[in-house]
Protein backbone atom coordinates (compact mmCIF):
# COMPACT_ATOMS: atom_id res chain seq x y z
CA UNK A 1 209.76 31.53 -78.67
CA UNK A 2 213.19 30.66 -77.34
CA UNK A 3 215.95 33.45 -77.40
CA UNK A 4 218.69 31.90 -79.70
CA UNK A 5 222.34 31.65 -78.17
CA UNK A 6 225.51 33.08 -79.80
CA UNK A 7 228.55 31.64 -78.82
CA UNK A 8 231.32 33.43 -78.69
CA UNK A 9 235.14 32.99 -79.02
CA UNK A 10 236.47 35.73 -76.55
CA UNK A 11 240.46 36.19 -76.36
CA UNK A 12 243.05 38.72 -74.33
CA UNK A 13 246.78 38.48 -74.33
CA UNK A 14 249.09 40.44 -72.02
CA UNK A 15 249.87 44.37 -72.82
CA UNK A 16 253.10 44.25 -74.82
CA UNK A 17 253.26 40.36 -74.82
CA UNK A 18 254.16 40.50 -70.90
CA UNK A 19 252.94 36.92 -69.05
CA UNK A 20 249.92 38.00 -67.08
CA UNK A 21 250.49 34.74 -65.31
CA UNK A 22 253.50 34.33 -63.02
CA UNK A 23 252.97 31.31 -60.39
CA UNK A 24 250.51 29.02 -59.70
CA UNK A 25 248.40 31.54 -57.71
CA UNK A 26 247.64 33.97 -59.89
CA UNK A 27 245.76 30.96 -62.33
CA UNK A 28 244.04 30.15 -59.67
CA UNK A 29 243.12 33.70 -59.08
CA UNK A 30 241.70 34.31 -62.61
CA UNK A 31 239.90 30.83 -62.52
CA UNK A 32 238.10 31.86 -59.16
CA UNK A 33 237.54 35.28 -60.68
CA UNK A 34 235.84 33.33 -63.69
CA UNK A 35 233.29 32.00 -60.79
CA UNK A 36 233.37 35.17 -58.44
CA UNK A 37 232.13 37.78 -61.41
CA UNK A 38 230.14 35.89 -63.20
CA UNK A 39 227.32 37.50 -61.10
CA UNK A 40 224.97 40.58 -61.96
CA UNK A 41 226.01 41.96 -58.63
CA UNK A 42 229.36 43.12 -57.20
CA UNK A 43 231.99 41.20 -56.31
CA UNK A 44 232.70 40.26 -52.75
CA UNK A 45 236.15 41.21 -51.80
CA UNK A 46 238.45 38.48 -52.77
CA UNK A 47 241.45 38.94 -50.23
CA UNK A 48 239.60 36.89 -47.33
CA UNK A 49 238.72 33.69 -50.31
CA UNK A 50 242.40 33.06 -50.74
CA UNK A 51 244.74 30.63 -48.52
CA UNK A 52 248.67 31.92 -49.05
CA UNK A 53 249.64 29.41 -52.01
CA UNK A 54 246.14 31.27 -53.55
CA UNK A 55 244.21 27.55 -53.74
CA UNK A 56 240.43 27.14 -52.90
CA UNK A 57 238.51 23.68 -53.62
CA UNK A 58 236.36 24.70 -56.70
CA UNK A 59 234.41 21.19 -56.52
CA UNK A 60 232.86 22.50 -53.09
CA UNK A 61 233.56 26.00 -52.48
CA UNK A 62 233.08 27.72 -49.16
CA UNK A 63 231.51 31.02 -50.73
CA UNK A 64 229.54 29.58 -52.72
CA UNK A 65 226.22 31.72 -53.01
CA UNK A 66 222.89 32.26 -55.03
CA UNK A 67 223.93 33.99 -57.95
CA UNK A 68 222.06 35.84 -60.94
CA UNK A 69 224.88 34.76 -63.94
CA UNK A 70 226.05 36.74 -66.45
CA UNK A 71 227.10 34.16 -69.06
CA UNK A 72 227.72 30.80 -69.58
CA UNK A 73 231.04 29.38 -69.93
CA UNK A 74 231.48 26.68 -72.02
CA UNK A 75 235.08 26.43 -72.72
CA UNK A 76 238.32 28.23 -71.02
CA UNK A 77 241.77 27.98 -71.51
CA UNK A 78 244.80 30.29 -69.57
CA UNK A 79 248.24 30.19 -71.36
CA UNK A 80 250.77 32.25 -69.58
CA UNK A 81 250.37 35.47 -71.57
CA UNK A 82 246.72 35.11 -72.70
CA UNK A 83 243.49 33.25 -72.10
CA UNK A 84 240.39 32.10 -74.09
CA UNK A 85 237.18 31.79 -73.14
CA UNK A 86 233.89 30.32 -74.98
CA UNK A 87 230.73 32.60 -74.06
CA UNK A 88 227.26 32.95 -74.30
CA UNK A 89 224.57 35.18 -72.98
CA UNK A 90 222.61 34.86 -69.97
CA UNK A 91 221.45 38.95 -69.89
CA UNK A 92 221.56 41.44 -72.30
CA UNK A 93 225.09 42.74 -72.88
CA UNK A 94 226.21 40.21 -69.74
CA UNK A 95 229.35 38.86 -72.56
CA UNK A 96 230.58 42.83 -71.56
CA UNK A 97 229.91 43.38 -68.28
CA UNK A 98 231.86 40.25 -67.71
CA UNK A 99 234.76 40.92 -69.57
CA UNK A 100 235.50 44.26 -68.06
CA UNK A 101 234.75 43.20 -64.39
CA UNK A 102 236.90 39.78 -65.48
CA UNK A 103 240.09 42.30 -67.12
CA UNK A 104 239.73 45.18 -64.55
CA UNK A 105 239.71 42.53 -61.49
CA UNK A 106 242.15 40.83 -61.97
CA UNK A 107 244.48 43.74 -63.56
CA UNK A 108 243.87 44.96 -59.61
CA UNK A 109 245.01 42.03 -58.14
CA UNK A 110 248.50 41.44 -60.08
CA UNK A 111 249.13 45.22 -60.08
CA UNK A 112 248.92 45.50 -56.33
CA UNK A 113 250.69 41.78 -56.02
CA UNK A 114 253.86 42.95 -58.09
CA UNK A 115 253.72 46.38 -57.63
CA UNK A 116 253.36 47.88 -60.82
CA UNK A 117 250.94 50.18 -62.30
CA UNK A 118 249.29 50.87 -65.71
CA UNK A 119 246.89 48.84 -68.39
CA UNK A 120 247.94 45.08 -67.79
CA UNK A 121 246.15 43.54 -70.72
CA UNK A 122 246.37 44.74 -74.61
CA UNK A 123 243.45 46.80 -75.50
CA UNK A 124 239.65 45.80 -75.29
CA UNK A 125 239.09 41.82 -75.43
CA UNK A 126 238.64 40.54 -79.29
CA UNK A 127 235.36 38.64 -79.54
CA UNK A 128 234.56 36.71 -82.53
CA UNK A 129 230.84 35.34 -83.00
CA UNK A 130 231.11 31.53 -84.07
CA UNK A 131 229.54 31.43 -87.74
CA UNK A 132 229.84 27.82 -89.69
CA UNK A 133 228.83 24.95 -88.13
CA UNK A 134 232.35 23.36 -88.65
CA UNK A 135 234.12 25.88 -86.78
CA UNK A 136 231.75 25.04 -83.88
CA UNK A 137 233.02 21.96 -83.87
CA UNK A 138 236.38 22.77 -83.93
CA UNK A 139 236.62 25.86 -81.38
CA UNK A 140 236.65 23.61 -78.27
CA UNK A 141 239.49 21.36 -79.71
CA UNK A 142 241.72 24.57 -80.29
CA UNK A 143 241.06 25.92 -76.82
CA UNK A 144 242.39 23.21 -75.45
CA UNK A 145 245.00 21.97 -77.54
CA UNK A 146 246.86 25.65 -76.60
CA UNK A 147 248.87 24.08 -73.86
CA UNK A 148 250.65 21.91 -76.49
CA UNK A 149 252.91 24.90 -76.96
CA UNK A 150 254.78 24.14 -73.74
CA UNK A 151 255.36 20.75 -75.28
CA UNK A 152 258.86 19.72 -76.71
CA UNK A 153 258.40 19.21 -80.45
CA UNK A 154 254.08 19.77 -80.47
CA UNK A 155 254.26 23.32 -81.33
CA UNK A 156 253.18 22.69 -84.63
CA UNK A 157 249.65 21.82 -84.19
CA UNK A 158 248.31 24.43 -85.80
CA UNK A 159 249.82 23.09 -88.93
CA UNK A 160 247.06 20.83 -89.55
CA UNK A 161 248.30 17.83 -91.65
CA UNK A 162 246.61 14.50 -92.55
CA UNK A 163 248.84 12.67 -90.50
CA UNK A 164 247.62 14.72 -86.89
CA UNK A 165 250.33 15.58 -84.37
CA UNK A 166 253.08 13.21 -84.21
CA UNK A 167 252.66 11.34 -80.62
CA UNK A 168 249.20 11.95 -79.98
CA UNK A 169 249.70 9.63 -77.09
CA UNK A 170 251.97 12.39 -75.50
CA UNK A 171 250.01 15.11 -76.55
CA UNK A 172 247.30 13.60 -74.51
CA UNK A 173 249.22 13.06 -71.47
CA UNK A 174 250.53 16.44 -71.77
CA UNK A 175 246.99 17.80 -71.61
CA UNK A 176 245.53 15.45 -68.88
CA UNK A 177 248.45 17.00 -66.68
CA UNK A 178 247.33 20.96 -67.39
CA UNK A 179 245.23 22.16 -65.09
CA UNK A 180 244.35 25.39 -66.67
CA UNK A 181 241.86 24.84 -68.79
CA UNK A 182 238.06 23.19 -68.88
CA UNK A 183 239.63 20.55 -70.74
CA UNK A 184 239.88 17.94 -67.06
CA UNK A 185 236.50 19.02 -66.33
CA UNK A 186 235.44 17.42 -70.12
CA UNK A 187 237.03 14.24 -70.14
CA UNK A 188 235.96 13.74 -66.49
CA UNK A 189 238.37 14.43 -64.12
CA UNK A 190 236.57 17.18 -61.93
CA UNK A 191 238.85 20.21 -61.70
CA UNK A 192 237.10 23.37 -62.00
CA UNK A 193 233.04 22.32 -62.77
CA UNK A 194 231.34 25.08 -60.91
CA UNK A 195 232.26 27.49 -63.44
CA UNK A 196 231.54 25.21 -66.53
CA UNK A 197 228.39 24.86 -68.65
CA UNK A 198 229.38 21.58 -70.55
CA UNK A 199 226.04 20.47 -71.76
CA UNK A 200 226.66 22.45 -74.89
CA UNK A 201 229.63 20.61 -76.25
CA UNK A 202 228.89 17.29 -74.60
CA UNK A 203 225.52 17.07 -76.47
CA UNK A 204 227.44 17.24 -79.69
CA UNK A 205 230.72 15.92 -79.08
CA UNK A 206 229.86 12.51 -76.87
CA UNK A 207 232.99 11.29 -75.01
CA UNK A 208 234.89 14.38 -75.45
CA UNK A 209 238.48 12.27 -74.70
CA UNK A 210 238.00 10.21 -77.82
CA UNK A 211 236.44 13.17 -80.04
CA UNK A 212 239.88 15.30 -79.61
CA UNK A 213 241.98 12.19 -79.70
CA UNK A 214 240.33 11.66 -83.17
CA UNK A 215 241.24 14.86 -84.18
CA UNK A 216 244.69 14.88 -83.66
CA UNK A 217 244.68 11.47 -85.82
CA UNK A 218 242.40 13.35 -88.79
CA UNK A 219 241.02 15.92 -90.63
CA UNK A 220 242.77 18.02 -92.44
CA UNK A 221 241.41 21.52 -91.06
CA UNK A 222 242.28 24.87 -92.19
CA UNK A 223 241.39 27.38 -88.91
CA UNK A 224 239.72 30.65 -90.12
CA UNK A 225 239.65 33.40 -87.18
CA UNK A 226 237.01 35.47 -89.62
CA UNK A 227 234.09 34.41 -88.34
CA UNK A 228 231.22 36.20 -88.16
CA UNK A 229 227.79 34.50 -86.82
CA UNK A 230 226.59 31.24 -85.42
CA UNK A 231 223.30 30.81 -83.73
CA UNK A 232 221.23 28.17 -82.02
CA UNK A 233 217.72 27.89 -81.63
C-alpha cells in the first residue's frame, strides 16, 4: 500500500519584520540552499559554490551530486521579509530536518555577510497541513501571486472580488519578470527546475499560465489559513 502524501503550506518571515533579503545574492543564496539541503546528509560548504554577484546556473549546476532528498518541493515563493514553501515528505520527519538546516543555514550566511548576530528569523517556521480540496487548488495561486505586493495599485489581491484584479494583463507581466519564485519554472520558462517537483500541480492544474490567469478573472474565494489536513493516496 502506498504511503499517502501531506502537503504542506510552510511559511517564515524575518525576526521583528526585518527583510531577510537585501540584494540579489542573498535570493540566490536561499534558492541554492533550497537545492544544497535538501539532502539527508550534510551540507557541503557553500563559500567555494558562489561567484561574487552570488549567481550559479541552476538549469545545469556544477555540484550537482547523488542525493538522498528530504522533501519535495512543489511550490516556493521569497518576498523580501518572508518566504513560502509547499512541502511534502520524502523521510520520516524530513519537512523538519529541512526547515531547521534551511533557517539555521542561511541565518549563518547573512549574519556573517552583514555582521550581525542573534535569531534572524521569527520563531519556529508555521506549517499548516492542506485540508479541503479547494484550498489545494488555490495554495499554488497565492504563493505566487505574493510578488503582486511590489506592484503599484495590485496590493489588493487578497481582496478577492468577482471582478479579479484590475489589469490582469499587468499583473501577469509583473510576475513573468520575478524571478523568485517557482512560478517561471510553471509556466515554462526554466529558472530554477532542479529544485522543483511540478508533477503535483501540473497533473491538476494543466497549463498552469492560463489556470492563474483565470483566476485573477474569477472566483470569488474567501482564503482560510485554518487548515488542518489534506491527504493523497
Amino acid at each position: 500500500m502506498m504511503r499517502k502524501m501531506e502537503l504542506w503550506h510552510a511559511l517564515n518571515r524575518g525576526v521583528d519584520g526585518r527583510d531577510l533579503f537585501l540584494d540579489s545574492q542573498d535570493y540566490a543564496r536561499f534558492v541554492h540552499n533550497l537545492y544544497e539541503f535538501n539532502d539527508v546528509a550534510p551540507a557541503d560548504n557553500l563559500v567555494r559554490l558562489f561567484d561574487p554577484s552570488g549567481m550559479r546556473d541552476f538549469r545545469n549546476p556544477s555540484f550537482r551530486k547523488s542525493r538522498k532528498m528530504l522533501v519535495d518541493i512543489h511550490g516556493w515563493t521569497l518576498m523580501k521579509n518572508h518566504y513560502h514553501l509547499l512541502l511534502s515528505e520524502r523521510i520520516e520527519n524530513g519537512i523538519r530536518l529541512f526547515l531547521r538546516k534551511l533557517n539555521v543555514g542561511y541565518a549563518n550566511y547573512f549574519n556573517k555577510r552583514y555582521e550581525r548576530k542573534g535569531t534572524l528569523f521569527q520563531g519556529h517556521t508555521k506549517k499548516i497541513l492542506i485540508v479541503r480540496q479547494s484550498h489545494f487548488l488555490y495554495i499554488l495561486h497565492y504563493l505566487h501571486l505574493n510578488p503582486l505586493d511590489y506592484l503599484s495599485g495590485a496590493q489588493e489581491w487578497r481582496l478577492r472580488s468577482k471582478n479579479g484584479i484590475r489589469g490582469t494583463g499587468a499583473a501577469l507581466e509583473h510576475l513573468d519578470s520575478y524571478r523568485w519564485s517557482s512560478y517561471l519554472d510553471y509556466t515554462g520558462k526554466k529558472n530554477f527546475p532542479s529544485i522543483l517537483t511540478p508533477s503535483l500541480f501540473k497533473n491538476v492544474l494543466g497549463d498552469y499560465r492560463d489556470s492563474l490567469k483565470e483566476y485573477l478573472h474569477d472566483a470569488e474565494y474567501e482564503y482560510d489559513d485554518g487548515i488542518t489536513r489534506l491527504t493523497m493516496e
